[in-house]
C-alpha atoms as a PDB file:
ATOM      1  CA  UNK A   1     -44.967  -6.550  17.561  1.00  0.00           C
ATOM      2  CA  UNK A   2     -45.425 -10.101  15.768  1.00  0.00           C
ATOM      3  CA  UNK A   3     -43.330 -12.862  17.355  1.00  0.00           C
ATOM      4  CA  UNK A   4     -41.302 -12.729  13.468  1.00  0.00           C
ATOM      5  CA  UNK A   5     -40.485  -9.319  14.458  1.00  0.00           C
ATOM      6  CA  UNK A   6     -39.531  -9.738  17.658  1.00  0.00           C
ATOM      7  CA  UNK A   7     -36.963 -12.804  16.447  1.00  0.00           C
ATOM      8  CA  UNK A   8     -35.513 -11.091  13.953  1.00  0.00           C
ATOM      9  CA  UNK A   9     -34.619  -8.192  15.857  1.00  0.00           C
ATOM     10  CA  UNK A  10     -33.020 -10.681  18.447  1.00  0.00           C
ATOM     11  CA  UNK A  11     -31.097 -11.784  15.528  1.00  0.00           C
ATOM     12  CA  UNK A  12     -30.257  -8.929  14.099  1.00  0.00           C
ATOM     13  CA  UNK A  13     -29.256  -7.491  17.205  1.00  0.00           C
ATOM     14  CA  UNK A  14     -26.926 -10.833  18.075  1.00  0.00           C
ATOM     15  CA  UNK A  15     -25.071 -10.248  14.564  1.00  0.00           C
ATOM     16  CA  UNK A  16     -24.315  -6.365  15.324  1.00  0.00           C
ATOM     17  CA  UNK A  17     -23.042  -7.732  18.227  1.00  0.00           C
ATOM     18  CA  UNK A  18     -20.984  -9.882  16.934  1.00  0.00           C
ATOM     19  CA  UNK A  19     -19.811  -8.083  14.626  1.00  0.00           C
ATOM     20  CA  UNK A  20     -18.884  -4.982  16.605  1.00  0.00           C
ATOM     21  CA  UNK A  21     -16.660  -7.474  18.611  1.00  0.00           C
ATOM     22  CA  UNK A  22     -15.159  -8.829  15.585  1.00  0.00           C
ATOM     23  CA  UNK A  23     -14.135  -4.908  14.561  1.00  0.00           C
ATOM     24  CA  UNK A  24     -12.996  -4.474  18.314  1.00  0.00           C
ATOM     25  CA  UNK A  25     -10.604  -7.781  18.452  1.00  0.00           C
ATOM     26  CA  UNK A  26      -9.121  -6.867  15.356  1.00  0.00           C
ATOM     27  CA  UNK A  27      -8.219  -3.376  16.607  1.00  0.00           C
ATOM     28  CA  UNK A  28      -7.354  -4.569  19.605  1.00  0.00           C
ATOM     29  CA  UNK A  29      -5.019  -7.007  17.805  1.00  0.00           C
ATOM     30  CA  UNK A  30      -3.280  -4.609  15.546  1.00  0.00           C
ATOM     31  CA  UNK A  31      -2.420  -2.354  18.813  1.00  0.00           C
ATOM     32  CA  UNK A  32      -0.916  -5.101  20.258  1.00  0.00           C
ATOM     33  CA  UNK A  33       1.371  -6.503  17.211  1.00  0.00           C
ATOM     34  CA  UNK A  34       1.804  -2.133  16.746  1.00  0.00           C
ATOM     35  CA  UNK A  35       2.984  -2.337  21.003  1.00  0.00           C
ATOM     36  CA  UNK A  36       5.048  -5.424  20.617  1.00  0.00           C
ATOM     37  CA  UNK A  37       7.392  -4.845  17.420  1.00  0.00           C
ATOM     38  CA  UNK A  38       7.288  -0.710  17.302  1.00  0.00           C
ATOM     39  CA  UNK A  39      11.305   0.273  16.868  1.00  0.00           C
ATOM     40  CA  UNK A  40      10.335   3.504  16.245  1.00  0.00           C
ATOM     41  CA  UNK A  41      13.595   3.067  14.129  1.00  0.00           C
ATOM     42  CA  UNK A  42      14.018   5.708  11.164  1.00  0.00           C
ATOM     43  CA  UNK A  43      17.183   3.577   9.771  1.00  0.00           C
ATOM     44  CA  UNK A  44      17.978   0.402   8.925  1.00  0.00           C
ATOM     45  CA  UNK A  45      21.697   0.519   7.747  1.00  0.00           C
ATOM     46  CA  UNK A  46      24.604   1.653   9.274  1.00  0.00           C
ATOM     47  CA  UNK A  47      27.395   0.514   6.721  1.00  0.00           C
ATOM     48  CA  UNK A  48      27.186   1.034   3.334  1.00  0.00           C
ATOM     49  CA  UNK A  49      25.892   3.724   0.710  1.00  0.00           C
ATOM     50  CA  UNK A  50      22.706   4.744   2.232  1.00  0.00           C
ATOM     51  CA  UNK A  51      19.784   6.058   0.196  1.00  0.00           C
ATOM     52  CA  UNK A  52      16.928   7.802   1.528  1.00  0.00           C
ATOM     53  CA  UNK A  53      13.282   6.377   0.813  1.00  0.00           C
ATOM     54  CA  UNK A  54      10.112   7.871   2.105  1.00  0.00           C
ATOM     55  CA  UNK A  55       6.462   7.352   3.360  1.00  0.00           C
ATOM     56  CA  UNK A  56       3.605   9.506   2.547  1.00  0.00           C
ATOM     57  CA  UNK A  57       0.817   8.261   4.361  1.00  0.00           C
ATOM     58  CA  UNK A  58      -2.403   9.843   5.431  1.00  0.00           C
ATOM     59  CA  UNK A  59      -5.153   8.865   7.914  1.00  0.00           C
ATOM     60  CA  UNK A  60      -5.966   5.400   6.261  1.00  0.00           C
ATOM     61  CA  UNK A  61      -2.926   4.306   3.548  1.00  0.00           C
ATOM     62  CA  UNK A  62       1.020   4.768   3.189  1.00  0.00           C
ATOM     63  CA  UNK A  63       2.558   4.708   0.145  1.00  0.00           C
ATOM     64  CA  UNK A  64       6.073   3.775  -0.181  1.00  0.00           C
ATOM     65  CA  UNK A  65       8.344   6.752  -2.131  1.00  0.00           C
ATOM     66  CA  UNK A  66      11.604   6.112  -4.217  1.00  0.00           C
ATOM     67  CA  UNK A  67      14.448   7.840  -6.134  1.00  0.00           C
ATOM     68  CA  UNK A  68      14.933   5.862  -8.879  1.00  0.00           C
ATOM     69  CA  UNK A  69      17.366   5.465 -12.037  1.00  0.00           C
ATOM     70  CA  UNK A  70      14.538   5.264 -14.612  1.00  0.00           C
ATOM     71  CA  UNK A  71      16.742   4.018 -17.763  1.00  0.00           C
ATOM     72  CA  UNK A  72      18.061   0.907 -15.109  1.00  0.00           C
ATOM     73  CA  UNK A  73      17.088  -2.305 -16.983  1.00  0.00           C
ATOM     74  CA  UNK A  74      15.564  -3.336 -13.622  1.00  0.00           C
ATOM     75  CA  UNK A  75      12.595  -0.877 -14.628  1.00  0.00           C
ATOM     76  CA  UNK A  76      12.049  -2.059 -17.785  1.00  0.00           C
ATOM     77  CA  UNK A  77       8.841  -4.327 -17.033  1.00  0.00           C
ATOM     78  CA  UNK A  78       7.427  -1.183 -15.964  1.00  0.00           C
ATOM     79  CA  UNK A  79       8.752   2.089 -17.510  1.00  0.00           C
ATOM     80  CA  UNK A  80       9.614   0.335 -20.774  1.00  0.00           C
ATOM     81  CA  UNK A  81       6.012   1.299 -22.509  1.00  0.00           C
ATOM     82  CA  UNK A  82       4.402   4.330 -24.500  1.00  0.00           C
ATOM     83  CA  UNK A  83       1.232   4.173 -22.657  1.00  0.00           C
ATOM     84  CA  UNK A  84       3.000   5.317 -18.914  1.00  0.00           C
ATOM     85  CA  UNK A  85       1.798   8.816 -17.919  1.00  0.00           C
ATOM     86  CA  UNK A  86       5.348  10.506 -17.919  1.00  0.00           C
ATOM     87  CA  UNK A  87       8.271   9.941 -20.215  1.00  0.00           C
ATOM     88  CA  UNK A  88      10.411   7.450 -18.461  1.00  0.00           C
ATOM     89  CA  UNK A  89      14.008   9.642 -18.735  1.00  0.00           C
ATOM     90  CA  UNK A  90      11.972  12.659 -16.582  1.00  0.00           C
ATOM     91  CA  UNK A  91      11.269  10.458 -13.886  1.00  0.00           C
ATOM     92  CA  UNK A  92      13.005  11.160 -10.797  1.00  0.00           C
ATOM     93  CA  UNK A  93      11.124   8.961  -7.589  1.00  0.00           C
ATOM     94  CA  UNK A  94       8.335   6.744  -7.663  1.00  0.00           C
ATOM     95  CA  UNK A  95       5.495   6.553  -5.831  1.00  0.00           C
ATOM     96  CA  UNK A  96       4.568   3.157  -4.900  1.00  0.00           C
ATOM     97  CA  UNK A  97       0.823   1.199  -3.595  1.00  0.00           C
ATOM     98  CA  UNK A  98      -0.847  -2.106  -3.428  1.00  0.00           C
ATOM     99  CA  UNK A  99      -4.100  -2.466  -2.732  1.00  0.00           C
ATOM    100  CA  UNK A 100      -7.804  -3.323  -3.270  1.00  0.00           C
ATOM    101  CA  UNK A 101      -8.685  -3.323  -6.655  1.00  0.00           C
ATOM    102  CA  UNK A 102     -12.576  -2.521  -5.445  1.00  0.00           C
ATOM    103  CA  UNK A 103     -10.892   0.556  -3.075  1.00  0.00           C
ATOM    104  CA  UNK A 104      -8.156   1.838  -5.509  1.00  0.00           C
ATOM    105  CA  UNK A 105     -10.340   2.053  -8.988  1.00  0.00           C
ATOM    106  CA  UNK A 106     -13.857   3.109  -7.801  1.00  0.00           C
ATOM    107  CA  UNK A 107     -13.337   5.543  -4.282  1.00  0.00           C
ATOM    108  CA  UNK A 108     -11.268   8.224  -5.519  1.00  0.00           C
ATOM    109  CA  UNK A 109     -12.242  10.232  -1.979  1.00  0.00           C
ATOM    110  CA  UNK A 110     -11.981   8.712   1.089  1.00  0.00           C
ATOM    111  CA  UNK A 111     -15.473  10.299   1.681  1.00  0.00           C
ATOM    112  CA  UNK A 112     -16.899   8.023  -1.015  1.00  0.00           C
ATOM    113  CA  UNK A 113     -15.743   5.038   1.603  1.00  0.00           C
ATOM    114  CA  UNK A 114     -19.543   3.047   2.162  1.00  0.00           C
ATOM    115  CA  UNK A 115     -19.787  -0.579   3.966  1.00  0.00           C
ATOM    116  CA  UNK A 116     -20.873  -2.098   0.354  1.00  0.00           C
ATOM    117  CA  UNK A 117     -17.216  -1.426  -0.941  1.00  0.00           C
ATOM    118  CA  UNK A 118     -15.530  -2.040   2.785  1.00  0.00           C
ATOM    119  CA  UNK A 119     -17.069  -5.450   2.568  1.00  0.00           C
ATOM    120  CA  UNK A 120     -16.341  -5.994  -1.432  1.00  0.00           C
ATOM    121  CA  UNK A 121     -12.370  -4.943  -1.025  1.00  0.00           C
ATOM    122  CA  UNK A 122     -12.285  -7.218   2.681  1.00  0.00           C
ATOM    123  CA  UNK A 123     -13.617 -10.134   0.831  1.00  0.00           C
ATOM    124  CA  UNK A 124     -10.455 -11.955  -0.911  1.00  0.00           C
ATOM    125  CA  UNK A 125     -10.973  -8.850  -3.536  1.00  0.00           C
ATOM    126  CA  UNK A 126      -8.195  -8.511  -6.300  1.00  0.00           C
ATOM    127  CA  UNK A 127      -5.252  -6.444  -6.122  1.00  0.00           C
ATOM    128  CA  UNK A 128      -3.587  -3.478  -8.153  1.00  0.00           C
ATOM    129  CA  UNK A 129      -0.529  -1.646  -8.244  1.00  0.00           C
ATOM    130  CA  UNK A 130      -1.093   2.398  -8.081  1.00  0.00           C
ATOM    131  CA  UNK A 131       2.221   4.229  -9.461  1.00  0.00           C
ATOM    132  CA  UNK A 132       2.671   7.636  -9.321  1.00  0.00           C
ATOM    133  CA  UNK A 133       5.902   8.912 -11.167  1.00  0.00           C
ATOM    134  CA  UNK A 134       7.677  12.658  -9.931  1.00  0.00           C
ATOM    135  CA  UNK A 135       9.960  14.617 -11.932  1.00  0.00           C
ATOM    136  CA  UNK A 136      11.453  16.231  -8.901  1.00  0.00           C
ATOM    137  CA  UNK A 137      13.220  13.783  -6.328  1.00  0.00           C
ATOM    138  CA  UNK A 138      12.285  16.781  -4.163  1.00  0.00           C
ATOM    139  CA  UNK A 139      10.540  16.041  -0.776  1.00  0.00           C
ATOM    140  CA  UNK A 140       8.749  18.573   1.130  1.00  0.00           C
ATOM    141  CA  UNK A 141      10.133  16.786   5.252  1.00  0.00           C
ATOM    142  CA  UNK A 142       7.722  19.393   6.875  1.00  0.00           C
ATOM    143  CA  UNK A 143       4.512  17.790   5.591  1.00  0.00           C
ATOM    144  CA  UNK A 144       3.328  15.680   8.372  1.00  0.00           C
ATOM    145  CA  UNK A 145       2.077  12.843   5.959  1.00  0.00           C
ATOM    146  CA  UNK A 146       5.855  12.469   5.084  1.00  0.00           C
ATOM    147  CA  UNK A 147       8.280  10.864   6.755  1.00  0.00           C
ATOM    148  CA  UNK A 148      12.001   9.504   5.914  1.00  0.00           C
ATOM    149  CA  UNK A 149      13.837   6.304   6.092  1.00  0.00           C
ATOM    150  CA  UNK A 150      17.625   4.951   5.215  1.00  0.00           C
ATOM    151  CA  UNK A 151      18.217   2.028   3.678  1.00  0.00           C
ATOM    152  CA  UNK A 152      21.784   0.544   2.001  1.00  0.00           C
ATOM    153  CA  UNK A 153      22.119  -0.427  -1.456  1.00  0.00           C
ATOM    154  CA  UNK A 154      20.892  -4.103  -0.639  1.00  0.00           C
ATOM    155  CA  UNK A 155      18.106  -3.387   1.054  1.00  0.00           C
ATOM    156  CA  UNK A 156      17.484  -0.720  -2.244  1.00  0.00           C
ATOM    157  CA  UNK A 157      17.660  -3.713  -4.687  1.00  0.00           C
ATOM    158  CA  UNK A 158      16.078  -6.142  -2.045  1.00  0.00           C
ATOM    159  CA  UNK A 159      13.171  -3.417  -1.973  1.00  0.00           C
ATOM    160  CA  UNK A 160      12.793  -3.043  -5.897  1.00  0.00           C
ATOM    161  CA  UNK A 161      12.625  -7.277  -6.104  1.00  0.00           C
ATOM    162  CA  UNK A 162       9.740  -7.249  -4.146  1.00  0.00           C
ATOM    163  CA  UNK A 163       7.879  -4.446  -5.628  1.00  0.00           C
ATOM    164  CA  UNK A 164       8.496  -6.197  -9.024  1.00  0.00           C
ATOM    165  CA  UNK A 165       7.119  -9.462  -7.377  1.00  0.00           C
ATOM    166  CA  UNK A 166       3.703  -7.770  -5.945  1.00  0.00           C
ATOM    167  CA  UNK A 167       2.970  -6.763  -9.916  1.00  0.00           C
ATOM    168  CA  UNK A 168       1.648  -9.774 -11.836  1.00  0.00           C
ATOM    169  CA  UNK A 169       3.650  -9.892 -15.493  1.00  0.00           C
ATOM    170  CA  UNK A 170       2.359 -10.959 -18.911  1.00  0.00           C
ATOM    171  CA  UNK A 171       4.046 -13.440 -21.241  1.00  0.00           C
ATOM    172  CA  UNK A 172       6.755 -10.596 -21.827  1.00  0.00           C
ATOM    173  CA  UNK A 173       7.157 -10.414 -18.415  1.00  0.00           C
ATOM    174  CA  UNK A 174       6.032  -6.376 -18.749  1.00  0.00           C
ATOM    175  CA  UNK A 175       3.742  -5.245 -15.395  1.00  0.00           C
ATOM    176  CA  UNK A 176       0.058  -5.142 -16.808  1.00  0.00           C
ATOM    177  CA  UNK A 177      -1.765  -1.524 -17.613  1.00  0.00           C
ATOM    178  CA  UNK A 178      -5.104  -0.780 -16.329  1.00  0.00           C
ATOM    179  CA  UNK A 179      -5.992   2.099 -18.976  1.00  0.00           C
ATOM    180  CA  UNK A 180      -7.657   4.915 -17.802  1.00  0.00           C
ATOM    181  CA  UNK A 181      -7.810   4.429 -14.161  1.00  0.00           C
ATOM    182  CA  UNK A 182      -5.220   7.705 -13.290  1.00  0.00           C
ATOM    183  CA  UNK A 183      -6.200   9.394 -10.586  1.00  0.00           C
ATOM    184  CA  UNK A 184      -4.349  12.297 -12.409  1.00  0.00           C
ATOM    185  CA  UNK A 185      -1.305  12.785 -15.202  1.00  0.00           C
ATOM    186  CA  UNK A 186       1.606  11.562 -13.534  1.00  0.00           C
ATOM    187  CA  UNK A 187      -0.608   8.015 -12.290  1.00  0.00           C
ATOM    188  CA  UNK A 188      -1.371   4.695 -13.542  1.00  0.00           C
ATOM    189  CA  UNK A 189      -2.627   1.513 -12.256  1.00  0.00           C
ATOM    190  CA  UNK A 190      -1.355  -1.961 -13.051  1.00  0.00           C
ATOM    191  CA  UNK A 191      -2.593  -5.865 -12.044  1.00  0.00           C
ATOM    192  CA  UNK A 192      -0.703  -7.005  -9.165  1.00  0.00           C
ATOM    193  CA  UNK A 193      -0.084 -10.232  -7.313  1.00  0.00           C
ATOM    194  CA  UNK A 194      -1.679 -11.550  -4.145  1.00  0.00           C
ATOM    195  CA  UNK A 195      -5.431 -11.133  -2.805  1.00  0.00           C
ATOM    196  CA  UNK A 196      -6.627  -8.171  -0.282  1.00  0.00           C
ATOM    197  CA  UNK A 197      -8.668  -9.241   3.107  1.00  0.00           C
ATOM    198  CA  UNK A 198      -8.635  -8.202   6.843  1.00  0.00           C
ATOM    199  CA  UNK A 199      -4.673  -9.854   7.256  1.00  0.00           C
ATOM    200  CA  UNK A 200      -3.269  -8.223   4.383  1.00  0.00           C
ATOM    201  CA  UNK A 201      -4.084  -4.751   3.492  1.00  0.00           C
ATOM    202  CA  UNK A 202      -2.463  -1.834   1.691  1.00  0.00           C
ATOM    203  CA  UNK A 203      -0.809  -1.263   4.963  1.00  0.00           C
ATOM    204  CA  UNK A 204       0.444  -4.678   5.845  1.00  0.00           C
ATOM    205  CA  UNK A 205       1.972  -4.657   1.908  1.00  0.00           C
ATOM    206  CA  UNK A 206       4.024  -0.980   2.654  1.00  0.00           C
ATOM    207  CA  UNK A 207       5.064  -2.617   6.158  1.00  0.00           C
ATOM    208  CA  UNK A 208       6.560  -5.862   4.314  1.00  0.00           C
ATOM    209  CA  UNK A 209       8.393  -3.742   1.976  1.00  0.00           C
ATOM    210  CA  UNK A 210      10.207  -1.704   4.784  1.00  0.00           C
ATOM    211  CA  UNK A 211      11.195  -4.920   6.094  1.00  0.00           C
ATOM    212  CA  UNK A 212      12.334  -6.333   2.871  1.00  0.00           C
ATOM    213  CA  UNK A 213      14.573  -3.088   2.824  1.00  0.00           C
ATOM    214  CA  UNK A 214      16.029  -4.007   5.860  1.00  0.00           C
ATOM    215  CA  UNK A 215      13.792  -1.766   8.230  1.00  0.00           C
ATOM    216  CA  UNK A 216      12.609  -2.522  11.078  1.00  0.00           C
ATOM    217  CA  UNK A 217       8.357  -2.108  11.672  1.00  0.00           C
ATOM    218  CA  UNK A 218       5.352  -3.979  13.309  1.00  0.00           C
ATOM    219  CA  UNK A 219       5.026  -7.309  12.191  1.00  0.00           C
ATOM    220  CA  UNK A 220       1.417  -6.527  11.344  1.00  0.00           C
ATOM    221  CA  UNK A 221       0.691  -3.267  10.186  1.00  0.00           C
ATOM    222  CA  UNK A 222      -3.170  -3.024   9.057  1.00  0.00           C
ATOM    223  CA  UNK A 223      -3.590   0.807   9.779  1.00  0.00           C
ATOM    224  CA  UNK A 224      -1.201   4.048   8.432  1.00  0.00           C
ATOM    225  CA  UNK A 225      -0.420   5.252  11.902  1.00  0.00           C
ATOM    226  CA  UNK A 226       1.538   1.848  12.751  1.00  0.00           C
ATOM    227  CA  UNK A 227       3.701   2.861   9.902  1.00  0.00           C
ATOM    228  CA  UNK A 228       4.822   6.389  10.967  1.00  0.00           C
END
């Protein structure tokens, strides 16, 4: 072996290294926030009209789940357009996401997941809004991807703010389409604010909207499982 070789497998062997421990200390870091602020609380009201909301989250992302009044004005940036998948007075709950625009609009399987687009989406990669509309506000408790919260009717209107605020808005202050990005018929993606990278992922967005609603969860919440 050349003495070229033999450096650059020093080097190359340094870098896994360091990189490995970079993967470690963040896991590490994420159990600890999880350890510190976990309420395990399935509640955050106890006055007031309470309203149910819900998580569906898998091994990797959690997507907040609403009932919603679909002909509310508060909608109308986003339900107030011919091209959205279902006709807005049919829709019962929403599905809601934020993410990587690199993950969300070209892996449409989790086993199409490669370092190329891990490292694209980590980079300061743009953001989208997935929203999947229901016509049933019917909820299936005994899937174990679901799970249910309370919140009041401030925290409700607290939590629809801030989803409004995560979707960027054009000069009619309307959410903006991605056409044909679905996933499926009831789906659409839209442009949303803020930038995705190891300290804010689709994870860390769903836990900041259960705390906007007033429930209590990690402070940090990179993974699905710190969610449940």
């Amino acid at each position: 072996m050349t003495i070229l070789a033999k450096k650059f497998l020093k080097l190359f062997f340094r870098l896994s290294s360091v990189l490995l421990l970079a993967v470690l200390f963040y896991i590490l870091i994420a159990l600890a926030f999880f350890g510190a602020s976990r309420l395990n609380s399935k509640t955050g009201v106890t006055t007031g009209q309470i309203i149910p909301i819900y998580l569906f989250a898998d091994k990797f992302h959690a997507d907040v789940v609403i009932p919603i009044n679909p002909m509310d004005s508060v909608w109308d940036y986003l339900l107030e357009r011919e091209d959205f998948p279902v006709p807005r007075g049919q829709i019962k709950m929403l599905s809601i996401g934020w993410g990587s625009r690199e993950f969300y609009l070209n892996m449409r399987e989790w086993n199409q997941l490669s370092l190329d687009l891990s490292l694209k989406a980590m980079a300061f990669d743009y953001t989208v809004m997935h929203i999947s509309a229901y016509r049933s506000d019917a909820v299936d408790l005994d899937h174990p991807q679901v799970s249910r919260r309370y919140i009041n009717q401030s925290g409700y209107q607290q939590l629809l703010q801030f989803i409004r605020q995560s979707h960027k808005l054009d000069y009619n202050q309307r959410a903006i389409h991605i056409p044909n990005m679905g996933y499926g018929k009831n789906d659409a993606f839209f442009e949303a604010d803020g930038r995705y990278h190891p300290l804010r992922t689709c994870n860390q967005w769903t836990g900041e909207a259960l705390r906007q609603a007033g429930i209590m969860a990690p402070l940090w919440t990179p993974f699905s499982y710190s969610l449940k």
